[in-house]
C-alpha atoms as a PDB file:
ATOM      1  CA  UNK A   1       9.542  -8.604  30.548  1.00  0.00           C
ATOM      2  CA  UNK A   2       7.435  -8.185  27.247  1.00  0.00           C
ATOM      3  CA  UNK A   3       6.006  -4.462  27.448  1.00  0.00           C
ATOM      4  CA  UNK A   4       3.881  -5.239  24.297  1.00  0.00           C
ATOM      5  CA  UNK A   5       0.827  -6.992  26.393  1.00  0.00           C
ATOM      6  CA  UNK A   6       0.840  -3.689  28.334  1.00  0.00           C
ATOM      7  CA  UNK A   7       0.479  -1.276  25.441  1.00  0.00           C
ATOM      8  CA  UNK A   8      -1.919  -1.113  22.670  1.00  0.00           C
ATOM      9  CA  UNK A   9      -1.804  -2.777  19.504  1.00  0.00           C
ATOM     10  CA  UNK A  10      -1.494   0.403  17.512  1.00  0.00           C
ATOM     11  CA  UNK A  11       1.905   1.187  19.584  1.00  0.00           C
ATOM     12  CA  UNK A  12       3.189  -1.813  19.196  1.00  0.00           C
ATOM     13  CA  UNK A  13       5.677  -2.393  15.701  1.00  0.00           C
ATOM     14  CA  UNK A  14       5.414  -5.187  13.612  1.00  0.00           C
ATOM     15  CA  UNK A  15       7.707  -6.976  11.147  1.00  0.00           C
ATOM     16  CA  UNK A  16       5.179  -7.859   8.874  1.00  0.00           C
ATOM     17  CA  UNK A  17       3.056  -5.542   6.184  1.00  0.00           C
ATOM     18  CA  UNK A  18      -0.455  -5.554   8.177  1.00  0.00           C
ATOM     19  CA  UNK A  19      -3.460  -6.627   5.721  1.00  0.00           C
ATOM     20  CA  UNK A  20      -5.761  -3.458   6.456  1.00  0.00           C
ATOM     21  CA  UNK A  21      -8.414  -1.789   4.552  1.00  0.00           C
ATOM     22  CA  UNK A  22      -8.366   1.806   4.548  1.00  0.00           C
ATOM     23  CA  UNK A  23     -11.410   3.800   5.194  1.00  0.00           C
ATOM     24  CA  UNK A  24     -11.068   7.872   5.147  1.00  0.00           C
ATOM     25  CA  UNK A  25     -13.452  10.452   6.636  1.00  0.00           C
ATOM     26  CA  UNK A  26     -13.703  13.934   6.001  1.00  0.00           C
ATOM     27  CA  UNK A  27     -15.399  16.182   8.548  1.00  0.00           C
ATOM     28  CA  UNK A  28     -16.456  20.217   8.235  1.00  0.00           C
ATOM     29  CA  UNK A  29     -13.749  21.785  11.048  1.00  0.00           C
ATOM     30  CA  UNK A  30     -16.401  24.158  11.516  1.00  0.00           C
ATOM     31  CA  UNK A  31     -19.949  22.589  11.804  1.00  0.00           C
ATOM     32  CA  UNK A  32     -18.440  18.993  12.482  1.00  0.00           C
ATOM     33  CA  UNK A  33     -20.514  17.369   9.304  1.00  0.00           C
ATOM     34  CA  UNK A  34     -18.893  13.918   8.181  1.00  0.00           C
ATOM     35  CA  UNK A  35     -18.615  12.970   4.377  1.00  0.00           C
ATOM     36  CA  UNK A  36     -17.453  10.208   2.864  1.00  0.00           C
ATOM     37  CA  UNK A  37     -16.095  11.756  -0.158  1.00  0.00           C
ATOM     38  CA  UNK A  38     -13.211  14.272  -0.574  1.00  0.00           C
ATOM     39  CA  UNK A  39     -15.111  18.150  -0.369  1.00  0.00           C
ATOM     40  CA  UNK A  40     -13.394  21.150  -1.780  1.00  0.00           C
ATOM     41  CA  UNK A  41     -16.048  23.012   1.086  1.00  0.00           C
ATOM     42  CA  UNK A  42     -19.029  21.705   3.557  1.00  0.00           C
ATOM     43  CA  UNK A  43     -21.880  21.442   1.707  1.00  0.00           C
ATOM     44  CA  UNK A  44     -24.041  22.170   5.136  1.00  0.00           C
ATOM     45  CA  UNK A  45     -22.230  25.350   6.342  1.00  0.00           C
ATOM     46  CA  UNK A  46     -19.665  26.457   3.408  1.00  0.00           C
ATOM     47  CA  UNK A  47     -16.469  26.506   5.040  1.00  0.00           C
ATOM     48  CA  UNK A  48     -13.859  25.517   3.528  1.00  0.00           C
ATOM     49  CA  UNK A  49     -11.545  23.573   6.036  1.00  0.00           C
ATOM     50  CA  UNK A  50     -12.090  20.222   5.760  1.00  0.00           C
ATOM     51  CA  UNK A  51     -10.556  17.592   8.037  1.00  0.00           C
ATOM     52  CA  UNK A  52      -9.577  13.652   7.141  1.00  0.00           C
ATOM     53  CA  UNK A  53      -9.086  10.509   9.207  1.00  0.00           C
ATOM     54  CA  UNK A  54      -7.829   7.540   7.886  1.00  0.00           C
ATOM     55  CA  UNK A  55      -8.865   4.126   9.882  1.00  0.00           C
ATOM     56  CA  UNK A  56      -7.449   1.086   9.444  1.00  0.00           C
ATOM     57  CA  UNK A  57     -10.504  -1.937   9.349  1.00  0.00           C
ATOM     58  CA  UNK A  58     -10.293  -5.262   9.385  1.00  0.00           C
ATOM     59  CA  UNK A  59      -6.866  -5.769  10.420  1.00  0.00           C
ATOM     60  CA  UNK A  60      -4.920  -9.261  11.052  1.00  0.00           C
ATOM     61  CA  UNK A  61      -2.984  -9.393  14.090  1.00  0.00           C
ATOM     62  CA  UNK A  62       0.777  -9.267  13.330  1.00  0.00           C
ATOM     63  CA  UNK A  63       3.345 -10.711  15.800  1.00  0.00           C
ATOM     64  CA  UNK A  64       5.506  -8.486  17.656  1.00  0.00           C
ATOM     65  CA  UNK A  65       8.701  -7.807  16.133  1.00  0.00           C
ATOM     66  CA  UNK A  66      11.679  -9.997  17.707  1.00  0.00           C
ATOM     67  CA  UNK A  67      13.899  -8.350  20.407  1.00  0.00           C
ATOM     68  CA  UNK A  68      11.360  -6.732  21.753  1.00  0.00           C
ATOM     69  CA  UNK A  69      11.647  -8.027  25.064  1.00  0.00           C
END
């Protein structure tokens, strides 16, 4: 039985390099404001612990890697 139609795609490995682009966002930990460059502090409330998220756009579907079922 092939588990990978049951889980999502970003838990199921892949053999191939995916073709993704990269897009980062930085958020204030204290106030929650989003930027889309690197801060050294948040320019709304000052504080100076900044978060980043990287997401992964535009994606092509990769194949499951073999033995996997």
């Amino acid at each position: 039985m092939r588990l990978d139609k049951y889980l999502p795609d970003v838990l199921v490995r892949t053999d191939e390099e995916s073709s993704c682009t990269a897009v980062v966002l930085y958020e204030c930990k204290h106030c929650g404001s989003k930027f889309d460059e690197e801060q050294g502090h948040c320019t709304v409330c000052g504080a100076a612990e900044i978060a980043s998220y990287t997401f992964n756009k535009d994606c092509t579907k990769q194949s499951p890697v073999s033995g996997s079922e």
